[in-house]
Protein backbone atom coordinates (compact mmCIF):
# COMPACT_ATOMS: atom_id res chain seq x y z
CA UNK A 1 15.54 -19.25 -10.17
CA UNK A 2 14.69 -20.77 -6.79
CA UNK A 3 15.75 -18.62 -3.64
CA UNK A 4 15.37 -19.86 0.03
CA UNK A 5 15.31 -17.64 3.24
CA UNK A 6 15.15 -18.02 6.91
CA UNK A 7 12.82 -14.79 8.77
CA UNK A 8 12.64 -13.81 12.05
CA UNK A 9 9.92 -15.36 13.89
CA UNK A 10 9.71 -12.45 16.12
CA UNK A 11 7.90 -10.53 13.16
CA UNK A 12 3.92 -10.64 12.83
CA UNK A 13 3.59 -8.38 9.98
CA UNK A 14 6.19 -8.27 7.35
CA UNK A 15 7.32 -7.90 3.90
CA UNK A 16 9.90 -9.72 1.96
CA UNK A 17 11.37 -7.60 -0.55
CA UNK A 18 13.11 -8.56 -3.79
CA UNK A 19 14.02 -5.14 -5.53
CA UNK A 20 15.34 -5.71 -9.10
CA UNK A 21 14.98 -1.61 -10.82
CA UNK A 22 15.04 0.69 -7.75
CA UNK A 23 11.91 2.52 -7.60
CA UNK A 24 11.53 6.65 -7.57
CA UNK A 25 9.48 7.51 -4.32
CA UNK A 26 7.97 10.78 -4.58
CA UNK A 27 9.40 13.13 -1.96
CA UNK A 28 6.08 14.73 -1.25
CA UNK A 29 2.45 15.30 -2.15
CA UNK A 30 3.42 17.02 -5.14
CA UNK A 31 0.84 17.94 -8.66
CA UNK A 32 2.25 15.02 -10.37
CA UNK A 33 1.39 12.74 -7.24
CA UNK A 34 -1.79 13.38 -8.04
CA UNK A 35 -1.60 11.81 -11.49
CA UNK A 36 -0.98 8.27 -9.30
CA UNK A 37 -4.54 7.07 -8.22
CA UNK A 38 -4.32 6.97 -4.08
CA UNK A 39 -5.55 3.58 -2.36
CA UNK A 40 -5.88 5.68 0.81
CA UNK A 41 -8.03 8.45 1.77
CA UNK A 42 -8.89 10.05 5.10
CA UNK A 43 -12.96 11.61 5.60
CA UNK A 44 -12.70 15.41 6.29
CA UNK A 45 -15.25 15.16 9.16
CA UNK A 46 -15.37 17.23 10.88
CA UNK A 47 -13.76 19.88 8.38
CA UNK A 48 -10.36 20.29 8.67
CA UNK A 49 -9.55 16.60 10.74
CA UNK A 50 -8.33 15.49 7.36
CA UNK A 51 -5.53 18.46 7.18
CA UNK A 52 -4.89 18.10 10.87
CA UNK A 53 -3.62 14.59 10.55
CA UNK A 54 -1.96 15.12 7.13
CA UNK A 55 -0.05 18.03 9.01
CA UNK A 56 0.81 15.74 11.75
CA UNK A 57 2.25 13.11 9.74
CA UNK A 58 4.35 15.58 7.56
CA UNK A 59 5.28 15.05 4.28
CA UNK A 60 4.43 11.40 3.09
CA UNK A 61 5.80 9.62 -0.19
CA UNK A 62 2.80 8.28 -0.89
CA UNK A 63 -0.79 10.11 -2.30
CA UNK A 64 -3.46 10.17 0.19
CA UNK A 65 -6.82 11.56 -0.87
CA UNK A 66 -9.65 13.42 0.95
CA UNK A 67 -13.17 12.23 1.31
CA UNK A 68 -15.62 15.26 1.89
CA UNK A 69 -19.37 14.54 1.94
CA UNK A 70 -21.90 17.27 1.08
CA UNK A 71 -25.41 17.26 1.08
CA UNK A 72 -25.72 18.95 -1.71
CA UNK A 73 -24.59 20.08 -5.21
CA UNK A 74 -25.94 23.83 -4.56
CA UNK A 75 -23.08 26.29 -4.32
CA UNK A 76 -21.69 26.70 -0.86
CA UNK A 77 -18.52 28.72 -0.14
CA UNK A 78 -17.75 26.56 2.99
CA UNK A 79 -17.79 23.75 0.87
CA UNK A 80 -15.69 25.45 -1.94
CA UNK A 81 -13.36 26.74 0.37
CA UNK A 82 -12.49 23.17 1.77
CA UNK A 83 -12.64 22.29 -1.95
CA UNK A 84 -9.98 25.20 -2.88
CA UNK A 85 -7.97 24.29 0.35
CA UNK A 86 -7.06 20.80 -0.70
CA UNK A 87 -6.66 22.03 -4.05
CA UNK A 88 -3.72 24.18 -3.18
CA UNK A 89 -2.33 21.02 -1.25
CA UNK A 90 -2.17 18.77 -4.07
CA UNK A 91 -4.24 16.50 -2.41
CA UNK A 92 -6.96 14.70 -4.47
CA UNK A 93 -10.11 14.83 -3.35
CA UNK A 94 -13.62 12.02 -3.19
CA UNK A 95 -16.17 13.81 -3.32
CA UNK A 96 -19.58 12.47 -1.84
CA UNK A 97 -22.68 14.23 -3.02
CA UNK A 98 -26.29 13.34 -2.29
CA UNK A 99 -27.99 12.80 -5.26
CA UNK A 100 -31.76 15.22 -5.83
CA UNK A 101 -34.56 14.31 -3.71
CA UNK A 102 -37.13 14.10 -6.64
CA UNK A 103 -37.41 14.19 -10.00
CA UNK A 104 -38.84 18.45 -9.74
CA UNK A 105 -35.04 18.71 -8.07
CA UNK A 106 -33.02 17.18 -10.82
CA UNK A 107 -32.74 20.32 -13.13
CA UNK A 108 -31.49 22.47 -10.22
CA UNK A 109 -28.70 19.68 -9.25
CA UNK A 110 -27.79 19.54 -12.36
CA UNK A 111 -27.15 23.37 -12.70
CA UNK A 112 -25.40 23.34 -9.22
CA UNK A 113 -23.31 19.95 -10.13
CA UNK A 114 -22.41 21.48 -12.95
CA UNK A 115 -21.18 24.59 -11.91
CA UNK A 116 -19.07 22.81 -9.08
CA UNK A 117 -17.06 20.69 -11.67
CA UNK A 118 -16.41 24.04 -13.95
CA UNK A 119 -14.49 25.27 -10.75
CA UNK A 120 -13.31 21.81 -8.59
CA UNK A 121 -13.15 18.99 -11.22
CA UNK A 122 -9.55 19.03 -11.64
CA UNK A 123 -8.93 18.40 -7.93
CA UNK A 124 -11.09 15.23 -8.04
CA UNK A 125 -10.03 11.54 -7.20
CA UNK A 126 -13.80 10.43 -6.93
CA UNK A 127 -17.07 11.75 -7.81
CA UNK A 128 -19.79 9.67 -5.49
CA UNK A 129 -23.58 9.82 -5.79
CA UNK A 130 -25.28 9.04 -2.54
CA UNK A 131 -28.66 7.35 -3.36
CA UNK A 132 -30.70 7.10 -0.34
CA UNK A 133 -34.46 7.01 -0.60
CA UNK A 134 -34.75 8.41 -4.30
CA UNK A 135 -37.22 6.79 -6.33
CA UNK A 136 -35.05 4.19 -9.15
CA UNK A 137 -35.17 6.09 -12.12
CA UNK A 138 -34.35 9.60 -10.21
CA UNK A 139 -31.04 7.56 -8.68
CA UNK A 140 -30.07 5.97 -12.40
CA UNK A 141 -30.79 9.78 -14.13
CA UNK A 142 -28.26 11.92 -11.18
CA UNK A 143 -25.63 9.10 -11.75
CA UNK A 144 -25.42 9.36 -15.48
CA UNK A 145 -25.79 12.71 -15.02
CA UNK A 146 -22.61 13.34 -12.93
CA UNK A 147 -20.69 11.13 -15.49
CA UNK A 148 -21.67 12.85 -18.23
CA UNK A 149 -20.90 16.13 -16.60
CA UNK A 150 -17.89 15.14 -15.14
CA UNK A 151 -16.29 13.79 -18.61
CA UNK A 152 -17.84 16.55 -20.78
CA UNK A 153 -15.11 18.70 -19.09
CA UNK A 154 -11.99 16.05 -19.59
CA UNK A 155 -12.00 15.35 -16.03
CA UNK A 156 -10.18 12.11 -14.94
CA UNK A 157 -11.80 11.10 -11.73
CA UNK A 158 -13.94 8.65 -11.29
CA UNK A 159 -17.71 7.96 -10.66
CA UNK A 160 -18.86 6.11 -7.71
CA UNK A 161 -22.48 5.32 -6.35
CA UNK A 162 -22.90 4.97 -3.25
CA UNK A 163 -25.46 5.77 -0.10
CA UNK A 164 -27.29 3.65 2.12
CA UNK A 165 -29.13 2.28 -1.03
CA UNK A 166 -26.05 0.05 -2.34
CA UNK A 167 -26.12 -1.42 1.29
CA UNK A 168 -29.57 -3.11 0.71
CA UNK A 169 -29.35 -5.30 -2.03
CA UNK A 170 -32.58 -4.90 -3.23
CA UNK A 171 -32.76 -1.64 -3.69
CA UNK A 172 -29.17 -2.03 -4.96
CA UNK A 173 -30.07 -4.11 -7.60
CA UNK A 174 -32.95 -1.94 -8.68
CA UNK A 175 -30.60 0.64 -8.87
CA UNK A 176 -27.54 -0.55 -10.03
CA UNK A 177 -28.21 -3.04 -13.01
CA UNK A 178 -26.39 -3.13 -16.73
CA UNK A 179 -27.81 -0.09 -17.94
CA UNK A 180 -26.30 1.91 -15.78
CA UNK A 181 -23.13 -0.47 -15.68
CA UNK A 182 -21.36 2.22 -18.10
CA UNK A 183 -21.84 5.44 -16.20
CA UNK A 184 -20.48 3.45 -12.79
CA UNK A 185 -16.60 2.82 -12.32
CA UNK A 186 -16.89 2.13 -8.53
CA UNK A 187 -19.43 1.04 -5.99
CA UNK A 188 -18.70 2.65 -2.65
CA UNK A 189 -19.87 0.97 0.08
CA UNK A 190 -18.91 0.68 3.94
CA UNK A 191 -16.04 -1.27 4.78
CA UNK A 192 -18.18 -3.77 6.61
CA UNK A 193 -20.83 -4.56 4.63
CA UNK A 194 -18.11 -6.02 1.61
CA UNK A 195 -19.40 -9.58 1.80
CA UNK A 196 -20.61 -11.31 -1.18
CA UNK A 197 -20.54 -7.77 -2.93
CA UNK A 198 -17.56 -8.18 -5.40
CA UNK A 199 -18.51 -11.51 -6.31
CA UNK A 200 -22.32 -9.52 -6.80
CA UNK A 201 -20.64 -6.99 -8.72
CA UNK A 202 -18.85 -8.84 -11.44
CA UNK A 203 -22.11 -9.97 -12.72
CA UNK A 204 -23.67 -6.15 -13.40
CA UNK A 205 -20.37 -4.64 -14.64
CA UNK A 206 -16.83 -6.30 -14.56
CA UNK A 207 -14.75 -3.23 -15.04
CA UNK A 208 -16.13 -1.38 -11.71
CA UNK A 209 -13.84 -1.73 -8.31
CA UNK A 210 -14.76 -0.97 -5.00
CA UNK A 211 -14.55 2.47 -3.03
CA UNK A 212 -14.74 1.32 1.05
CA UNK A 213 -15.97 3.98 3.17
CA UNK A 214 -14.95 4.00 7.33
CA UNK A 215 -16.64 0.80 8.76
CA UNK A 216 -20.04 1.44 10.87
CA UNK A 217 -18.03 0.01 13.72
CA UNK A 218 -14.60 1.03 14.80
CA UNK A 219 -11.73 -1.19 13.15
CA UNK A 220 -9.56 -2.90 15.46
CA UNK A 221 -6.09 -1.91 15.65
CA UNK A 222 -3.79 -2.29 13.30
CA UNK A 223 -6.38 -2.67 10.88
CA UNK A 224 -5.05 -0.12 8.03
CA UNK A 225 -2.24 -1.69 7.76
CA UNK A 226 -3.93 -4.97 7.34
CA UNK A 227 -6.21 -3.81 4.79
CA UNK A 228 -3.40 -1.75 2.62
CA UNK A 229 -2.16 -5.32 1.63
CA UNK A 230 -4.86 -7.11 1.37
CA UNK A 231 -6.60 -4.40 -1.04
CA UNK A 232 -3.40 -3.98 -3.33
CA UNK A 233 -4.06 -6.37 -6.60
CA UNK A 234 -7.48 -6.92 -5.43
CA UNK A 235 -10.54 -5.00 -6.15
CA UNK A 236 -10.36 -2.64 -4.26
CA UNK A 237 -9.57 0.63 -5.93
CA UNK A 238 -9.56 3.07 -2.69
CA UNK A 239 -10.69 3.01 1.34
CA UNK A 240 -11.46 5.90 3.15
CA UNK A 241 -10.88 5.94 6.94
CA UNK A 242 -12.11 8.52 9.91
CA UNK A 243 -9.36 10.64 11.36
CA UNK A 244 -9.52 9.08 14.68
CA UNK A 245 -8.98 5.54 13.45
CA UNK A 246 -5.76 6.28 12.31
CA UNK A 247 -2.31 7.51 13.31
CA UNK A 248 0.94 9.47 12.66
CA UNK A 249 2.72 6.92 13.34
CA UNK A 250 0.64 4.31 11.02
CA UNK A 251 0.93 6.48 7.90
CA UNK A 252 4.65 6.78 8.71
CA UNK A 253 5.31 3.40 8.57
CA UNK A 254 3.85 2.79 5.54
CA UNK A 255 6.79 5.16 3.84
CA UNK A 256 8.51 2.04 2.82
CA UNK A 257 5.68 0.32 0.77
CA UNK A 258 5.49 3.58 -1.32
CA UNK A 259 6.26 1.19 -4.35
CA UNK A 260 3.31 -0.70 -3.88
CA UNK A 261 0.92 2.39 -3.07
CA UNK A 262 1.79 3.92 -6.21
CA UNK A 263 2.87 1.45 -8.71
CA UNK A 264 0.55 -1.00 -10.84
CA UNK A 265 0.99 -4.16 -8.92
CA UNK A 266 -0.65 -7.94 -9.40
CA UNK A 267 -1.07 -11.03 -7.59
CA UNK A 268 1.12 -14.20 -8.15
CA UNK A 269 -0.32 -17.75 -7.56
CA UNK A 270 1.72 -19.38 -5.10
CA UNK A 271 2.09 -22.72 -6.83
CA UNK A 272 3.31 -20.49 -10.09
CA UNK A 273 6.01 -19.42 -7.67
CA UNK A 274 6.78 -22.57 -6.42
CA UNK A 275 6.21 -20.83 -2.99
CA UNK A 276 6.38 -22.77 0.33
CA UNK A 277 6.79 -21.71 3.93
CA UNK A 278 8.20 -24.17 6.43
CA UNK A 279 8.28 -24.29 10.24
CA UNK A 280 10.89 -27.13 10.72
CA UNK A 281 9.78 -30.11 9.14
CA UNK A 282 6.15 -28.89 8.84
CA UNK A 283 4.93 -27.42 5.51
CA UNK A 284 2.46 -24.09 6.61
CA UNK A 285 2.00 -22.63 3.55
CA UNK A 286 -1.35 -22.43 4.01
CA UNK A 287 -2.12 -21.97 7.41
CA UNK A 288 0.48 -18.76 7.70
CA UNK A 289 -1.73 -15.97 6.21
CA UNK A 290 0.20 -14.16 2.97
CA UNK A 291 -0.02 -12.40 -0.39
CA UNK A 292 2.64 -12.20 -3.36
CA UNK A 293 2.61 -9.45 -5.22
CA UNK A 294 4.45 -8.15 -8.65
CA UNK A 295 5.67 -4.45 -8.87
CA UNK A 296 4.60 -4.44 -12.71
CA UNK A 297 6.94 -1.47 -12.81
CA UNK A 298 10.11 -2.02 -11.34
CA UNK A 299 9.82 -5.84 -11.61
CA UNK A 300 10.21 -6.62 -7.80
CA UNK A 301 8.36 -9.42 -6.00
CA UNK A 302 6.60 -8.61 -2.25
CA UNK A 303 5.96 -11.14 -0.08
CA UNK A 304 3.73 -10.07 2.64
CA UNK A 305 2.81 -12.46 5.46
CA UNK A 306 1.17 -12.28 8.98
CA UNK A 307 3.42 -14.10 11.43
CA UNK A 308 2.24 -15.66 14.71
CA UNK A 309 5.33 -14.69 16.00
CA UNK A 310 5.90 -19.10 16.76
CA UNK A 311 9.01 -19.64 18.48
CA UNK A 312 10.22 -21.21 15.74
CA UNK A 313 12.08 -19.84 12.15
CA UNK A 314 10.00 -19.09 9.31
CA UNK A 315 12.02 -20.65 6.11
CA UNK A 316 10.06 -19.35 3.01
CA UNK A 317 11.06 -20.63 -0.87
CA UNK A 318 10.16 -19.03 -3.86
CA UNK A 319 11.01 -18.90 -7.44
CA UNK A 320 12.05 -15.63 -9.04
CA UNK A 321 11.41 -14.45 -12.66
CA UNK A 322 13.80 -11.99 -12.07
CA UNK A 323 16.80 -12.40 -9.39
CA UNK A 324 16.80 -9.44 -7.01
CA UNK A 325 18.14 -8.75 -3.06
CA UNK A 326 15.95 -8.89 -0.50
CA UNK A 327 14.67 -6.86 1.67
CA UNK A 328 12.53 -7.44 5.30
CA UNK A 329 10.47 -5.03 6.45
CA UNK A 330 8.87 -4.91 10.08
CA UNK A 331 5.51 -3.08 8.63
CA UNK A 332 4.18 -2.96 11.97
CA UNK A 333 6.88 -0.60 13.56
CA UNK A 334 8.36 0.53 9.82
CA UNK A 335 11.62 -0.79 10.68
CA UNK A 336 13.82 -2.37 7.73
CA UNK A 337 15.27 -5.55 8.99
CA UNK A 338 17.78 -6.12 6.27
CA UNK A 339 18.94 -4.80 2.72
CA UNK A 340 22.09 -6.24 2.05
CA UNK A 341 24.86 -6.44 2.96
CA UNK A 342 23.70 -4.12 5.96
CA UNK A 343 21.23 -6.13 8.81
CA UNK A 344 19.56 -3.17 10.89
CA UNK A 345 19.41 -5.35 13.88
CA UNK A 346 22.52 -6.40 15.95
CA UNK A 347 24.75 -9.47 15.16
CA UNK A 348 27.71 -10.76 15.50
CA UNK A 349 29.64 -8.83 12.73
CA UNK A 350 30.47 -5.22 13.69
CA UNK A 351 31.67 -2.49 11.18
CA UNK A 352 33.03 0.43 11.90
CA UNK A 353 32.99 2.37 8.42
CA UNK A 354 32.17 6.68 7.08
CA UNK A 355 31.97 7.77 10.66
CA UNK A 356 29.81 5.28 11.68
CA UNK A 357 28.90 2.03 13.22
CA UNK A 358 27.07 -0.90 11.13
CA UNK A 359 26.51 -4.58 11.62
CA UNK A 360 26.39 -6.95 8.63
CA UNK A 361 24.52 -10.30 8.19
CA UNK A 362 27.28 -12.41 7.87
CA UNK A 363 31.32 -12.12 7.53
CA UNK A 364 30.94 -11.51 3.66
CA UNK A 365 28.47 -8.74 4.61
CA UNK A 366 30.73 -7.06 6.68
CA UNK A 367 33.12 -6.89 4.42
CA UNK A 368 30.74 -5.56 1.60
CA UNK A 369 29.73 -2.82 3.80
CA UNK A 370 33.08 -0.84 3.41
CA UNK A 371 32.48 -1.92 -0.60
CA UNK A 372 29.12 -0.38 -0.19
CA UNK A 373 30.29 2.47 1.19
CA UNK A 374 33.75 2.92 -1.03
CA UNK A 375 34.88 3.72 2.68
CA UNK A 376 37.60 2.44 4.65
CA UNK A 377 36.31 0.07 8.30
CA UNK A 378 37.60 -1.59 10.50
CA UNK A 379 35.22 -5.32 11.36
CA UNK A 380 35.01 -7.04 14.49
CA UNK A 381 33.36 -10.15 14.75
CA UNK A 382 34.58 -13.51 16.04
CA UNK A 383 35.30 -17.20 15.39
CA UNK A 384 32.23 -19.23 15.35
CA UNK A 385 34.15 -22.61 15.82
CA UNK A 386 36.09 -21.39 19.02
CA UNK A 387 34.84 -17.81 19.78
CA UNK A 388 38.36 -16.51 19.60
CA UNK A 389 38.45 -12.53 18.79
CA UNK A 390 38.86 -11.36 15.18
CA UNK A 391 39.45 -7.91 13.76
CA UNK A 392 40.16 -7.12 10.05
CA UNK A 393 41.27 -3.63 8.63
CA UNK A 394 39.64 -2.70 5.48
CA UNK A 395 42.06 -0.18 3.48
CA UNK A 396 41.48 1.32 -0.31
CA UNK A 397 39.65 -2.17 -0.64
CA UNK A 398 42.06 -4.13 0.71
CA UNK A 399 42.30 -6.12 4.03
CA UNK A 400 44.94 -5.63 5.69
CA UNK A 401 45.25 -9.73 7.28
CA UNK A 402 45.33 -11.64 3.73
CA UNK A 403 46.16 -14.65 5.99
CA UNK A 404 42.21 -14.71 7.03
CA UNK A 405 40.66 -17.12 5.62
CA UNK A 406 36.88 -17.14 4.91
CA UNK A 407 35.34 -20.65 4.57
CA UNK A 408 31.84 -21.28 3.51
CA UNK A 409 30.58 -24.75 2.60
CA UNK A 410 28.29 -23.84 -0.16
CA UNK A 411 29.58 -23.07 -3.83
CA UNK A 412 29.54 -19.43 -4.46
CA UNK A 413 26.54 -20.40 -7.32
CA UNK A 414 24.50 -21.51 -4.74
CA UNK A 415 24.79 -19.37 -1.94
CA UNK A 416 21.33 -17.38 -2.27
CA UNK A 417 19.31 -21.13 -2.79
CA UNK A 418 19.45 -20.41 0.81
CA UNK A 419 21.19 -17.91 2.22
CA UNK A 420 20.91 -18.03 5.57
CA UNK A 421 22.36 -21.59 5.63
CA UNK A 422 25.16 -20.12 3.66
């Protein structure tokens, strides 16, 4: 079915929601969050930034891993400790190793790696082999190594390579060819040097993703947000990002997309959809920046769009395998917009209802507020013909002025084909 709405233009980052099965948020990091692979994950450098900013922020819905980066496998009880310490938080970790120098060094990494996964494999997201000026074979040998290891012991996390060697592309394709292709589920990489490489990767080993470490340069504001919805459905299996690129306030607002940071999710094709986006009587569909997504879970549809925050309304169509109600979402402040019948900005329609005071999207809405909340209200609102005053008493589900009269011109059947011209 076809559904047609009219957004804010005073929005530059939002999300269109269309819930169908409501989705189960987890209330913290707990173990089982760890079972739900995290798409964000914050470098412990220096040690202890990570659990400074995760403190900070409080308890998220969300999984966020830890990226710690060691120069070596050999035991090291301020390594384990950090290890242990994110352990006991739930929090998964990637862990960055350097692979052996030489090929004398490989027994003796192999020992230590070893030994480390016997005690810290269970609290892995990411195992990552940093190649750097190894010789070819030495790089290929420590990465099927630490897969080998790492699954011997049933461990779930997965292998990345990574290191300034998968930044030069020859060396990266010396390295990283189809006979290694099997050992490799991610390429890890800095966020910035991404061109080309996915396109690159697909022809060594189409079942790796990408891991993005923190950009060489500093991201420009906002950017985490950005890059949460443009990574979801994409390649991109996790990004990693330094402590002081991002803030409490940032990971708080991201509380609402928990659905989409922890449930399998795909991209629809806009023409599939039948989507269009209209400013007036111009079609800018494809000038206004956006991505639909599919919550293959709970069967809700996310439209997520960059606004230039135009003057003028954004009316957006779509077709719906499954009806649902939407939702809008300010993602750059966090702040829910609508979920019907409430509207968490003001309008007309005031509602006075369980103690407090709400304000509906349209007359219907008001009404459905005190249905919502199986409360009695009292509405105040006012003619939009004349402007004349109008109150209504809501009582055990009842008004109490039957000789009110609501008048809409659309059919009942077709109010949501566009709702806000209902």
């Amino acid at each position: 079915m076809t559904r047609r709405w009219r957004l804010s233009p005073l929005v530059a980052l939002a999300v269109l929601r269309f819930p169908v099965f409501p989705a189960s948020p987890l209330a913290a990091q707990t173990p089982a969050a760890i079972m739900v692979p995290a798409h964000l994950a914050i470098e412990d450098e220096p040690a202890g930034a990570a659990l400074r900013l995760l403190d900070a922020a409080g308890p998220l819905p969300f999984p966020i891993a830890v990226r710690v980066q060691s120069l070596s496998a050999d035991p090291s009880p301020a390594l384990d400790a950090r290890l242990a310490a994110f352990e006991r938080r739930k929090l998964p970790v990637w862990l960055s190793i350097a692979a052996p120098a030489t090929a004398d060094a490989v027994t003796g990494w192999r020992t230590a790696l070893r030994g480390l996964l016997d005690r810290r494999a269970a609290g892995l997201l990411v195992l990552e082999v940093d190649i750097d000026q190894q010789q070819a074979d030495v790089a290929k040998f420590a990465v099927q190594t630490a897969a080998t290891e790492l699954r011997a012991g049933g461990a779930t996390a997965r292998v990345a390579i990574g290191g300034n060697a998968m930044i030069d592309p020859s060396r990266r394709r010396s390295i990283y060819a189809a006979d290694l292709a099997p050992y490799v589920d991610l390429l890890a990489v800095p966020a910035d040097r991404v061109d080309g490489l996915d396109a690159w990767l697909h022809t060594v080993d189409l079942q790796a993703g990408l891991a993005l470490r923190p950009p060489i340069a500093r991201p420009l504001p906002g950017a985490l947000v950005n890059s949460t919805l443009e990574d979801l459905g994409s390649n991109i299996a996790i990004r990693a990002w330094r402590p002081v690129d991002v803030s409490v306030s940032v990971l708080r607002a991201l509380a609402p997309l928990t659905p989409l940071l922890t449930h399998q999710i795909s991209v629809l094709d806009d023409e599939g959809a039948s989507m269009t986006m209209m400013r007036g009587n111009d079609d800018v569909t494809r000038s206004v920046h956006h991505r639909l997504l599919f919550d293959t879970e709970t069967f809700s549809t996310f439209l997520a769009y960059w606004s230039d925050r135009s003057a003028d309304t954004l009316s957006i169509s779509l077709r719906l395998a499954i009806d649902g109600t939407p939702r809008v979402l300010d993602v750059a402040t966090g702040e829910l917009l609508m979920a019907n019948p409430f509207s968490a900005v003001p309008t007309p329609y005031h509602v006075e209802a369980d103690g407090r005071h709400w304000y509906g999207n349209c007359a219907w809405d008001a009404i459905g507020i005190c249905g919502a909340l199986h409360a009695n209200g009292q509405i105040a609102t006012s003619c939009p013909d004349c402007g004349e005053a109008i109150e209504l008493g809501i009582e055990d589900g009842h008004p109490d002025d039957e000789s009110l009269l609501f008048h809409c011109l659309v059919p009942a059947a077709h109010w949501w084909d566009d709702i806000v011209f209902t």
